[in-house]
PDB file of N, CA and C in Angstrom:
ATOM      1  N   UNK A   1     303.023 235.135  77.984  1.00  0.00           N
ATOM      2  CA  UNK A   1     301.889 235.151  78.883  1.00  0.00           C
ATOM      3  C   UNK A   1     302.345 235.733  80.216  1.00  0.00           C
ATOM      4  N   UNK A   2     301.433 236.660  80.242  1.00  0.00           N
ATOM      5  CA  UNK A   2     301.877 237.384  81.807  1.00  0.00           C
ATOM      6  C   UNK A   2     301.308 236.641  83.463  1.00  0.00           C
ATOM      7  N   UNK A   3     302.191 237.410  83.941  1.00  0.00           N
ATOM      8  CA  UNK A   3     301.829 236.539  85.640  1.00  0.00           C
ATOM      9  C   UNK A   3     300.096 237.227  85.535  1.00  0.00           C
ATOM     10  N   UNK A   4     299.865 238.059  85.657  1.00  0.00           N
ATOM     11  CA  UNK A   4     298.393 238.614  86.074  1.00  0.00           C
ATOM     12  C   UNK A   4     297.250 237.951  84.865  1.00  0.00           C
ATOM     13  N   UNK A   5     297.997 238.115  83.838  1.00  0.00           N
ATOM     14  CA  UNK A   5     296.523 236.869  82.969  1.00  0.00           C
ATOM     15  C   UNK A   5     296.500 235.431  83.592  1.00  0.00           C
ATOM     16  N   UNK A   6     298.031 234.627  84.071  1.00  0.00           N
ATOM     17  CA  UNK A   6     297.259 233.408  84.249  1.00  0.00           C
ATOM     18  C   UNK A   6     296.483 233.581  85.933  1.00  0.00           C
ATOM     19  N   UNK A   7     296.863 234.613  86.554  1.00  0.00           N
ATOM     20  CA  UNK A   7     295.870 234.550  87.784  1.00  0.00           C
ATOM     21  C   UNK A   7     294.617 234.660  87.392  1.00  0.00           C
ATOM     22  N   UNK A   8     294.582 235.680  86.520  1.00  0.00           N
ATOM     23  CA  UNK A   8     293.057 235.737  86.030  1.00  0.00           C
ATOM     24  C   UNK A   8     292.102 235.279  85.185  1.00  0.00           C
ATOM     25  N   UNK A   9     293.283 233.980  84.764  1.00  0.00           N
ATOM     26  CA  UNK A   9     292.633 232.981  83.903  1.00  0.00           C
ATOM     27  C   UNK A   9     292.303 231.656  85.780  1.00  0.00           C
ATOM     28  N   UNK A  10     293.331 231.819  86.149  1.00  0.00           N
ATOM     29  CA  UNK A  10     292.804 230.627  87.744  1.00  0.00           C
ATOM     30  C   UNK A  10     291.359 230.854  88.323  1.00  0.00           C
ATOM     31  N   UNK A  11     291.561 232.354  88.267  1.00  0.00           N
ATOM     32  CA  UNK A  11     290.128 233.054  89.130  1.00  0.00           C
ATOM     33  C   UNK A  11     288.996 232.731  88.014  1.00  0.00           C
ATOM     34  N   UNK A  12     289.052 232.976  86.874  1.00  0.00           N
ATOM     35  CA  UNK A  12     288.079 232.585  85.719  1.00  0.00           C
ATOM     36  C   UNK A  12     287.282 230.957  86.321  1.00  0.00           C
ATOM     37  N   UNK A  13     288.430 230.526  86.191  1.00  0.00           N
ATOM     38  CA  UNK A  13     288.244 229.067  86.388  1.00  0.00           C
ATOM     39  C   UNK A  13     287.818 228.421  87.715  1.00  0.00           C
ATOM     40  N   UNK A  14     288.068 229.083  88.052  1.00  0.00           N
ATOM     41  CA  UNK A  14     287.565 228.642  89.785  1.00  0.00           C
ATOM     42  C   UNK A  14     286.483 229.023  90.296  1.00  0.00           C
ATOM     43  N   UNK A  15     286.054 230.234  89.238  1.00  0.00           N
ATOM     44  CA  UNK A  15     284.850 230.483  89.797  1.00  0.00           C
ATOM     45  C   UNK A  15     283.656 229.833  88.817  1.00  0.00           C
ATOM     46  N   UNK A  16     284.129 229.457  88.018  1.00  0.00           N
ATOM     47  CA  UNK A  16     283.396 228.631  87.101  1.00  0.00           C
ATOM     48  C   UNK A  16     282.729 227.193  87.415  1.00  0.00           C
ATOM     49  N   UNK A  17     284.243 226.620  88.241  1.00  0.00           N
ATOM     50  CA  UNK A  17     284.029 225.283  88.727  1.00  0.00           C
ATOM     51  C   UNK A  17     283.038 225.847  90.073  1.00  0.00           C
ATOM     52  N   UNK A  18     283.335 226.618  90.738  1.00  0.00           N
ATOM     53  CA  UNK A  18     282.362 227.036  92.382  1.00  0.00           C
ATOM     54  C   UNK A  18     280.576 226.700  91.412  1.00  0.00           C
ATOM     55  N   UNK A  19     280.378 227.975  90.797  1.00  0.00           N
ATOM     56  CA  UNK A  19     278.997 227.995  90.259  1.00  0.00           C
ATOM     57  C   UNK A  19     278.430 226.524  89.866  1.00  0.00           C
ATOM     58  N   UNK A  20     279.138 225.773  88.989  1.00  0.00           N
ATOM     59  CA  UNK A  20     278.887 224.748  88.261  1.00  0.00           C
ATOM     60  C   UNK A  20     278.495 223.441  89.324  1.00  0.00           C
ATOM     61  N   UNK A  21     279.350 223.547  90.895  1.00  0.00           N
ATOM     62  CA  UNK A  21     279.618 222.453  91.971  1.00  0.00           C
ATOM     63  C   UNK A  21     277.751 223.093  92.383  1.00  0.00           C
ATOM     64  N   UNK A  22     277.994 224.576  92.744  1.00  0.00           N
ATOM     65  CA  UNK A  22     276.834 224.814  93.636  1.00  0.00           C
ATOM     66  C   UNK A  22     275.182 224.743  92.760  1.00  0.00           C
ATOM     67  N   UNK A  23     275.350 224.685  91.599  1.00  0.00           N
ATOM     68  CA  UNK A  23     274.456 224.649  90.898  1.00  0.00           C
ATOM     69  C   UNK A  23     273.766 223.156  91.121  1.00  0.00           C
ATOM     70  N   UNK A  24     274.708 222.592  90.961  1.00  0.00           N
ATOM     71  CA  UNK A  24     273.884 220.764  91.071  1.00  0.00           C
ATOM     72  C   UNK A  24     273.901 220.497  92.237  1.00  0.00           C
ATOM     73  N   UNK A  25     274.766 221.278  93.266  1.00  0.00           N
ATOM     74  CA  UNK A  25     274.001 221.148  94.492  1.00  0.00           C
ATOM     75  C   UNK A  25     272.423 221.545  94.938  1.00  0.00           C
ATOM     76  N   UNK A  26     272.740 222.982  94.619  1.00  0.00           N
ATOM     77  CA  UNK A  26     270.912 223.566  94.100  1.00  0.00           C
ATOM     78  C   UNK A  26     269.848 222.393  93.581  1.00  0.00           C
ATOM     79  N   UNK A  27     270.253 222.153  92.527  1.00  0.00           N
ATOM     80  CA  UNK A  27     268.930 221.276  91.072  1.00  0.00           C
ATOM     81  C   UNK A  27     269.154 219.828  92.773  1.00  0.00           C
ATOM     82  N   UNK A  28     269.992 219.095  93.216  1.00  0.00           N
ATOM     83  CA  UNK A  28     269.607 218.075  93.703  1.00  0.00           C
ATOM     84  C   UNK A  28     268.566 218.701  94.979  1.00  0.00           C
ATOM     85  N   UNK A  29     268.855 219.786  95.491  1.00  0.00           N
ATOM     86  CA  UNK A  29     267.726 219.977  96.446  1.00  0.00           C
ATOM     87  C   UNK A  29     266.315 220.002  96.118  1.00  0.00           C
ATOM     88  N   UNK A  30     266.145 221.080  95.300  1.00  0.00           N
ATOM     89  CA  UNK A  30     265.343 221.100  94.542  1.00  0.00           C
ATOM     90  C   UNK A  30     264.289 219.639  93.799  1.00  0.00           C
ATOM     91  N   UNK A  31     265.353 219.124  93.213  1.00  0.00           N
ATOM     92  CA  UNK A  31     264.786 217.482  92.942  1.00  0.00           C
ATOM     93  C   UNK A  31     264.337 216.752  94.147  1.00  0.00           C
ATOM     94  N   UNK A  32     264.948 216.381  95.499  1.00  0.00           N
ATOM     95  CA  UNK A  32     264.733 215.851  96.658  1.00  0.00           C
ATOM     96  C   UNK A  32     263.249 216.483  97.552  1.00  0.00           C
ATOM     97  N   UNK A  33     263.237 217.727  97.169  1.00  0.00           N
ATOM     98  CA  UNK A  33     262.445 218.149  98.244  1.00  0.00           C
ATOM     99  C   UNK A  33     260.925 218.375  96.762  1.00  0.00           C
ATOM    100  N   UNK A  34     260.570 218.100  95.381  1.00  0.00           N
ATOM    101  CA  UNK A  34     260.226 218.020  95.272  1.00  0.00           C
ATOM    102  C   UNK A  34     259.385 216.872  94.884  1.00  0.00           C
ATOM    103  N   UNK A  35     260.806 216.008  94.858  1.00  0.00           N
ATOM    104  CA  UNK A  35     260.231 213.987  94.850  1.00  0.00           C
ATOM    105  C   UNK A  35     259.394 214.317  96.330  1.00  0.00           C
ATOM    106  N   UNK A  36     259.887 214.905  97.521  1.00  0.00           N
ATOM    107  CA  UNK A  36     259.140 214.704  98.901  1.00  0.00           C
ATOM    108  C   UNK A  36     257.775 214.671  98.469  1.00  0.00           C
ATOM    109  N   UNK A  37     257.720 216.062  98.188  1.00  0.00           N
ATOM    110  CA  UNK A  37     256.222 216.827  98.130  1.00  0.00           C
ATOM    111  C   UNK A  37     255.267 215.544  96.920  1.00  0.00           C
ATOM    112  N   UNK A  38     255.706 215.545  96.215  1.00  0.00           N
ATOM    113  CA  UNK A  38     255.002 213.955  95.276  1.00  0.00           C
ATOM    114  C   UNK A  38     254.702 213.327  96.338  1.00  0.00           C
ATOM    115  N   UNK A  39     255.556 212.817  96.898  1.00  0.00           N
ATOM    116  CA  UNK A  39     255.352 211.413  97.429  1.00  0.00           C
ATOM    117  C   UNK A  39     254.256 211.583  98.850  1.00  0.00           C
ATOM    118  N   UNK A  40     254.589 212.739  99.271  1.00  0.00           N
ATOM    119  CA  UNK A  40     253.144 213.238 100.599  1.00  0.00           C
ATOM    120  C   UNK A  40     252.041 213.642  99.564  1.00  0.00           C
ATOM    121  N   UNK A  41     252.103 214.008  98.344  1.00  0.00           N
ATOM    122  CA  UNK A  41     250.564 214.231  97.758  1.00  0.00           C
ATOM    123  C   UNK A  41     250.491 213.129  97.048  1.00  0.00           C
ATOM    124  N   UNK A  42     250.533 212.024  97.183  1.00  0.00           N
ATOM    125  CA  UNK A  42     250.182 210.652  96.392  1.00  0.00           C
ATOM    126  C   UNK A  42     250.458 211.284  95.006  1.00  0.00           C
ATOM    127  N   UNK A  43     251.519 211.714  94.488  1.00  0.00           N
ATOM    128  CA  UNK A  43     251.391 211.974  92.560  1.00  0.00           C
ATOM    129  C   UNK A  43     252.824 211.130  92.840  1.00  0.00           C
ATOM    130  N   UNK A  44     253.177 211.485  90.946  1.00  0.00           N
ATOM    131  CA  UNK A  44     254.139 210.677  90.568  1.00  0.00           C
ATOM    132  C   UNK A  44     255.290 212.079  89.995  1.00  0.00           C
ATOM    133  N   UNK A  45     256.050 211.796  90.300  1.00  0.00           N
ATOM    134  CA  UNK A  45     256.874 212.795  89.685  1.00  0.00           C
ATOM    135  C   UNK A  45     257.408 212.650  88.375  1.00  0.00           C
ATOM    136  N   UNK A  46     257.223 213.307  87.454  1.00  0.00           N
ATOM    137  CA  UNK A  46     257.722 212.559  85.870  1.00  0.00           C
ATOM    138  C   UNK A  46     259.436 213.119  85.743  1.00  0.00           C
ATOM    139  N   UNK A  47     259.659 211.886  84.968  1.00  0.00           N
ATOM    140  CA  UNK A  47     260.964 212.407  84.815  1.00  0.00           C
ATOM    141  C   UNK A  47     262.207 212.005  85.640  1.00  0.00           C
ATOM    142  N   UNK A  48     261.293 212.159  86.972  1.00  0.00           N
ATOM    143  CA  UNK A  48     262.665 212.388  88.771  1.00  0.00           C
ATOM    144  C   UNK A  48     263.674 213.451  88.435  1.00  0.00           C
ATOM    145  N   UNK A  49     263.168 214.501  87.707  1.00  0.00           N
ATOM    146  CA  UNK A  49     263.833 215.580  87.756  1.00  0.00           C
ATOM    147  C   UNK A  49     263.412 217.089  87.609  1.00  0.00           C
ATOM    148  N   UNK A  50     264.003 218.303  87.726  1.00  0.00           N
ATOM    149  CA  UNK A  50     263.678 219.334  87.566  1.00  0.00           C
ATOM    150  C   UNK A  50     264.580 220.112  86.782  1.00  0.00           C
ATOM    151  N   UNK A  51     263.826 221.193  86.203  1.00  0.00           N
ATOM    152  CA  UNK A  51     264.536 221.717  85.414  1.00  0.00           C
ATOM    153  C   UNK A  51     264.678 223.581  85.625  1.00  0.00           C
ATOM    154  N   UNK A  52     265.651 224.336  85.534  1.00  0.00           N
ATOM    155  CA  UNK A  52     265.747 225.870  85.954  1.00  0.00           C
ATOM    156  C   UNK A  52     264.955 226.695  85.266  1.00  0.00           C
ATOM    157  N   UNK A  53     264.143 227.462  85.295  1.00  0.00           N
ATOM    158  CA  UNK A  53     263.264 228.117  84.700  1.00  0.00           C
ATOM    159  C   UNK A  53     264.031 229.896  85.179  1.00  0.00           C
ATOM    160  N   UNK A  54     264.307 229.957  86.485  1.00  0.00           N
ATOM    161  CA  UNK A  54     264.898 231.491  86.341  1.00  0.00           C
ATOM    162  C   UNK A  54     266.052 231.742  87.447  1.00  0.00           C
ATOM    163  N   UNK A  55     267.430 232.468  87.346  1.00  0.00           N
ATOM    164  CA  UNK A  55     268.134 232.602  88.303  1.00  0.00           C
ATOM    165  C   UNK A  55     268.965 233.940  88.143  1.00  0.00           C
ATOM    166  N   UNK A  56     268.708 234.552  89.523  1.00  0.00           N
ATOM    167  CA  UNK A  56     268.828 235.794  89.706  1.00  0.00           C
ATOM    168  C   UNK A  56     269.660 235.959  91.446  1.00  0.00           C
ATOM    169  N   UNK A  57     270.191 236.866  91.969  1.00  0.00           N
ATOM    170  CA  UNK A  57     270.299 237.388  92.901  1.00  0.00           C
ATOM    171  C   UNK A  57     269.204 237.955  93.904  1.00  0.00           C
ATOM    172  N   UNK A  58     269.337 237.566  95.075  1.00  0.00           N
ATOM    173  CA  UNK A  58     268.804 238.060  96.057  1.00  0.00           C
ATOM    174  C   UNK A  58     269.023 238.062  97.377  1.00  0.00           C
ATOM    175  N   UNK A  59     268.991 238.687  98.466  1.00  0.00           N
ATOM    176  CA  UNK A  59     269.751 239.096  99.803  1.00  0.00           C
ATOM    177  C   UNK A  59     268.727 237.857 100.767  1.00  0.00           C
ATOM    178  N   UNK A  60     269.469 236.961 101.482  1.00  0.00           N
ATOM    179  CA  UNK A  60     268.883 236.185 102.097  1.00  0.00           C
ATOM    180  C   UNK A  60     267.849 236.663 103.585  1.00  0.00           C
ATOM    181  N   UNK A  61     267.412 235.744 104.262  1.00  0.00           N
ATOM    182  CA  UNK A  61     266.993 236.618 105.564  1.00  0.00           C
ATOM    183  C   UNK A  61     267.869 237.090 106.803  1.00  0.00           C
ATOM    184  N   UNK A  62     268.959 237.330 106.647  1.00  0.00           N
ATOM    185  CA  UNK A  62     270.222 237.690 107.430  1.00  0.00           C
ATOM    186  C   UNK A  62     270.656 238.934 105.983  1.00  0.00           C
ATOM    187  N   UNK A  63     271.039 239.287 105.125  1.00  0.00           N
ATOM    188  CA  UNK A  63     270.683 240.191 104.243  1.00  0.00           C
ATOM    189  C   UNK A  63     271.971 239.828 103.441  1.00  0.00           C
ATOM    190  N   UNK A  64     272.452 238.564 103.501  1.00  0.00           N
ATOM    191  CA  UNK A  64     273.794 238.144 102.665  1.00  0.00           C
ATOM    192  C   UNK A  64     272.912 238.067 101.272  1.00  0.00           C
ATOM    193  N   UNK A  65     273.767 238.566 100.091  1.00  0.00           N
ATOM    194  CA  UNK A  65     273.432 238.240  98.675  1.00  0.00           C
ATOM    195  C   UNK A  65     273.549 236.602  98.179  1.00  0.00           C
ATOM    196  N   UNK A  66     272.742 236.180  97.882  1.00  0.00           N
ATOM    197  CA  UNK A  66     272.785 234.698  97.559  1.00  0.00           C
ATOM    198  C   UNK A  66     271.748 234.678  95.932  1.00  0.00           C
ATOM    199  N   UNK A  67     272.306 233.577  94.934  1.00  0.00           N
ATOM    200  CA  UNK A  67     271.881 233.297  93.867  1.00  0.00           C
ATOM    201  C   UNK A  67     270.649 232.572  94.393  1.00  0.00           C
ATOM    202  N   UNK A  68     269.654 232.832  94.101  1.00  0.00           N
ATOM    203  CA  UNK A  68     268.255 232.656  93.646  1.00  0.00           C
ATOM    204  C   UNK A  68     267.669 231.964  92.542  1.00  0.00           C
ATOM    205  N   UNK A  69     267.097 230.852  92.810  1.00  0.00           N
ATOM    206  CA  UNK A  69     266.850 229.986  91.651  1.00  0.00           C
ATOM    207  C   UNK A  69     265.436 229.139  91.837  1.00  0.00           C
ATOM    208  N   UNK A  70     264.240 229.155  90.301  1.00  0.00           N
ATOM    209  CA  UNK A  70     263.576 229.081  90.315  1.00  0.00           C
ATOM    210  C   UNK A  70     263.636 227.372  89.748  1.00  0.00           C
ATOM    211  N   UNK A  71     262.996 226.073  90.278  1.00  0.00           N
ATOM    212  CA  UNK A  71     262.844 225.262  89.335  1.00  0.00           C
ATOM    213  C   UNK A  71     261.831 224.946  89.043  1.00  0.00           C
ATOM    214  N   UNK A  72     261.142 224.444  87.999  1.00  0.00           N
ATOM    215  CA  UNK A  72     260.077 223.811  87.155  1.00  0.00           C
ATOM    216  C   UNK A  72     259.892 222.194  87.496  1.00  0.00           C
ATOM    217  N   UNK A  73     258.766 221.556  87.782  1.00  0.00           N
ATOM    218  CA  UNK A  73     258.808 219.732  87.327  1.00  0.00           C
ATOM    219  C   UNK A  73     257.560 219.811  87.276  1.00  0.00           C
ATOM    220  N   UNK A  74     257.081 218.915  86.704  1.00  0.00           N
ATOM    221  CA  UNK A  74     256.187 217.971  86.110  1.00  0.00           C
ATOM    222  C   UNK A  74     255.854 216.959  87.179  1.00  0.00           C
ATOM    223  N   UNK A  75     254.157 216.550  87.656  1.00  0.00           N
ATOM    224  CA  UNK A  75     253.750 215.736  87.875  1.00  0.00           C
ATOM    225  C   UNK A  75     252.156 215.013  87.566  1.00  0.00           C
ATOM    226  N   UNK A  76     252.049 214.105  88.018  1.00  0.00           N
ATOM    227  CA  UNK A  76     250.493 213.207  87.711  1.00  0.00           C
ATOM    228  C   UNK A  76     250.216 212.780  88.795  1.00  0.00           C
ATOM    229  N   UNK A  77     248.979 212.949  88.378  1.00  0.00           N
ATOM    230  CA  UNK A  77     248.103 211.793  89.709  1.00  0.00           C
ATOM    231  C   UNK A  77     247.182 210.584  88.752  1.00  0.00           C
ATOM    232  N   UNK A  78     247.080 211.061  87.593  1.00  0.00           N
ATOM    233  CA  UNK A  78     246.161 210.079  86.722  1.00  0.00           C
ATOM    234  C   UNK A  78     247.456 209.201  85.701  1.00  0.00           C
ATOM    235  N   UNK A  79     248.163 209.902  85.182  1.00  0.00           N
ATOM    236  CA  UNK A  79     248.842 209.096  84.291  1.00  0.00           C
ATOM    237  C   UNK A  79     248.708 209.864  83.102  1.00  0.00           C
ATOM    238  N   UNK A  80     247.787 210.603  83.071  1.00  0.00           N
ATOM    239  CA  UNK A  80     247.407 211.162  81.960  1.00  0.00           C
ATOM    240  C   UNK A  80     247.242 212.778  81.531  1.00  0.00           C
ATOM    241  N   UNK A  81     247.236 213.275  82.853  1.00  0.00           N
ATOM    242  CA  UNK A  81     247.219 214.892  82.659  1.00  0.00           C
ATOM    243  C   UNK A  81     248.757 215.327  83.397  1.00  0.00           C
ATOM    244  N   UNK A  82     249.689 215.840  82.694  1.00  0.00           N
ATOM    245  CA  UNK A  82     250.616 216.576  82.751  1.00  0.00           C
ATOM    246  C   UNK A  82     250.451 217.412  84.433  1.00  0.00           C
ATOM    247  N   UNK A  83     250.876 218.304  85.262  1.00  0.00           N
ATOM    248  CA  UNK A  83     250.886 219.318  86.231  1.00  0.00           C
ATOM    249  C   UNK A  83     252.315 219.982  86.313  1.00  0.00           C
ATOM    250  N   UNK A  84     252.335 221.184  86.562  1.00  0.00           N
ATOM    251  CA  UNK A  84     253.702 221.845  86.937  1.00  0.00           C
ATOM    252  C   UNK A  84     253.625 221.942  88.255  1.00  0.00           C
ATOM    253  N   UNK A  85     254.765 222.304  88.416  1.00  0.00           N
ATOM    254  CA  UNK A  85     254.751 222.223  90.467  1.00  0.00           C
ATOM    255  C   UNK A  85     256.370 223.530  89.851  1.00  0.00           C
ATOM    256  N   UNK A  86     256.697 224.191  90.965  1.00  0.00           N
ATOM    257  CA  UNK A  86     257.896 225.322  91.236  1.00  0.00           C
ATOM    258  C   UNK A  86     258.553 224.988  92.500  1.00  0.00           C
ATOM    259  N   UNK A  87     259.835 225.342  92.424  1.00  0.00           N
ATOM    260  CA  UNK A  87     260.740 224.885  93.258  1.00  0.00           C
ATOM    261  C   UNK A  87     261.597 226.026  93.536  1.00  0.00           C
ATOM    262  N   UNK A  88     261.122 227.086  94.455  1.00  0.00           N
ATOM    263  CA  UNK A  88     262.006 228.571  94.909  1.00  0.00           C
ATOM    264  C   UNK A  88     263.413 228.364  96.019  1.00  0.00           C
ATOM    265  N   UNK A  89     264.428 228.262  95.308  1.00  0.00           N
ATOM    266  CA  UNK A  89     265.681 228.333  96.327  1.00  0.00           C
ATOM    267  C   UNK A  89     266.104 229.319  96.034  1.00  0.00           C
ATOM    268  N   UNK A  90     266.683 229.947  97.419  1.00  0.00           N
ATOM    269  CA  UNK A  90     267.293 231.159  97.769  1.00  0.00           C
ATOM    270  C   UNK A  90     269.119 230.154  98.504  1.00  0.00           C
ATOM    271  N   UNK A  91     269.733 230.439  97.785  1.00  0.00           N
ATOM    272  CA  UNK A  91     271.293 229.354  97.952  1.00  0.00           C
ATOM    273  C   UNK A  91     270.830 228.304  97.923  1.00  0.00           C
ATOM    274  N   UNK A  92     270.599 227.029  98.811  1.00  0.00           N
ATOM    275  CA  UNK A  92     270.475 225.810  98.619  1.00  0.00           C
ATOM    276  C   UNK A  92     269.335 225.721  99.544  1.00  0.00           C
ATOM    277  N   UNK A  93     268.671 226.731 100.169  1.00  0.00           N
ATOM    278  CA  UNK A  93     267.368 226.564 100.994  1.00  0.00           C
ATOM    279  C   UNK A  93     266.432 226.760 100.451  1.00  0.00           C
ATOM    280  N   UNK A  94     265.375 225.815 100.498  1.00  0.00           N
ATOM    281  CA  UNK A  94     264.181 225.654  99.807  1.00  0.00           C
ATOM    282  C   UNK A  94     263.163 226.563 100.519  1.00  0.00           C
ATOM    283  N   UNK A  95     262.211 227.601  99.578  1.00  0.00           N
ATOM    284  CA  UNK A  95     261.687 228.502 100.863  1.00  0.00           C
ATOM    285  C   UNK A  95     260.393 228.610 100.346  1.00  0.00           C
ATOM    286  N   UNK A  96     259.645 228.169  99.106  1.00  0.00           N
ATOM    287  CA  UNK A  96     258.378 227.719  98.657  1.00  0.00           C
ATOM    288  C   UNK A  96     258.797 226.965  97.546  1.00  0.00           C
ATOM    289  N   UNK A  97     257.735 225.931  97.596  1.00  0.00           N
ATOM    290  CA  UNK A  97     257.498 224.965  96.719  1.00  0.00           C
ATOM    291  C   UNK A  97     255.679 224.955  96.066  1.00  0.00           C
ATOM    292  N   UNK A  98     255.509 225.096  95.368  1.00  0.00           N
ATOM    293  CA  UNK A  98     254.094 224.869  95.034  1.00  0.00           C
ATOM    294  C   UNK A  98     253.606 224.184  93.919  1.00  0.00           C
ATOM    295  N   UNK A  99     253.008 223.501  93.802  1.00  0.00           N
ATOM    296  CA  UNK A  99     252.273 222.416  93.161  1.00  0.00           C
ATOM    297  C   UNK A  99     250.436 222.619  92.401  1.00  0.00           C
ATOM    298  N   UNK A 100     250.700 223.060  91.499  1.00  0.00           N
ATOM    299  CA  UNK A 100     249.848 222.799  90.069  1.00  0.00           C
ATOM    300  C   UNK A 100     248.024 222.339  90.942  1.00  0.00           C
ATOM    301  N   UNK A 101     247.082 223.257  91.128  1.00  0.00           N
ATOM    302  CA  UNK A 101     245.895 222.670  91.945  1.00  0.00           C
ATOM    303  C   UNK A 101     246.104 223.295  93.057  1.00  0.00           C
ATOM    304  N   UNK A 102     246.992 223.666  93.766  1.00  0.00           N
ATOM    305  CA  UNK A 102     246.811 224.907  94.700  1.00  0.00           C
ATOM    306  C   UNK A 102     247.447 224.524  95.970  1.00  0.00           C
ATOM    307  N   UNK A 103     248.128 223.434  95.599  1.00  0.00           N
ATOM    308  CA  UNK A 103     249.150 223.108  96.808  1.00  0.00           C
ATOM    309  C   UNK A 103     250.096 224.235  96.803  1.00  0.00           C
ATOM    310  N   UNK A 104     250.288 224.695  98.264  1.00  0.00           N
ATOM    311  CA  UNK A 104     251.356 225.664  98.837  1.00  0.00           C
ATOM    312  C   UNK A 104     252.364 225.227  99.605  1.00  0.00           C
ATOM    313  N   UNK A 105     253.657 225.290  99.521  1.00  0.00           N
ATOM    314  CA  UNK A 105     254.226 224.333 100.403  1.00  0.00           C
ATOM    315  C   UNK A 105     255.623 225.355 100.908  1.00  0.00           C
ATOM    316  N   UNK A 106     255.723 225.526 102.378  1.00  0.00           N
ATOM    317  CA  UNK A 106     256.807 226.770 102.737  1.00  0.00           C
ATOM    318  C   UNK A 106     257.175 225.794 103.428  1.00  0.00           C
ATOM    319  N   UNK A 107     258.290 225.236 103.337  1.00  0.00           N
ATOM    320  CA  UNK A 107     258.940 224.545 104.537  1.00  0.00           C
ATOM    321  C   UNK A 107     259.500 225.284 105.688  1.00  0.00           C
TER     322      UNK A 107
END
């Protein structure tokens, strides 16, 4: 085994663990700021969680490239009818949220 594969097995790995740390940093924002939005529109959030629906690249508002990530959740106000709500982070900043019935929410 050569010196330059195990560097590039370290770098493999490190960048694996980075994505994997910043990812559930992401999904907990995402989860937090959409338990918020429940809890100011009187619904219930099902689940207490969210789930990734799309993640892509995109240049922030300073024009740094940052991973882009879309989440999905589920809520009620009856108990009985299902709603989707979306959860748009650009890195770990939440920059629309919108909610199923025509709630718009730009923090």
């Amino acid at each position: 085994m050569s010196f330059s594969f195990l560097l590039g097995f370290i770098a493999v790995v490190g960048i694996g663990l980075w994505f994997w740390r910043d990812s559930l940093g992401a999904r907990e924002q995402a989860r937090a700021a959409s338990s918020r939005a429940c809890r100011q529109s009187n619904v219930q959030l099902l689940d207490d969680t969210v789930a990734l629906e799309r993640l892509w690249l995109r240049r922030d508002r300073d024009g740094r490239l940052k991973l882009e990530r879309l989440y999905l959740f589920e809520f009620t106000d009856t108990g009985l009818i299902r709603r989707v709500g979306s959860v748009l982070l650009v890195g770990w900043r939440v920059e629309v949220l919108q909610m199923e019935g025509g709630d718009l929410l730009v923090p």
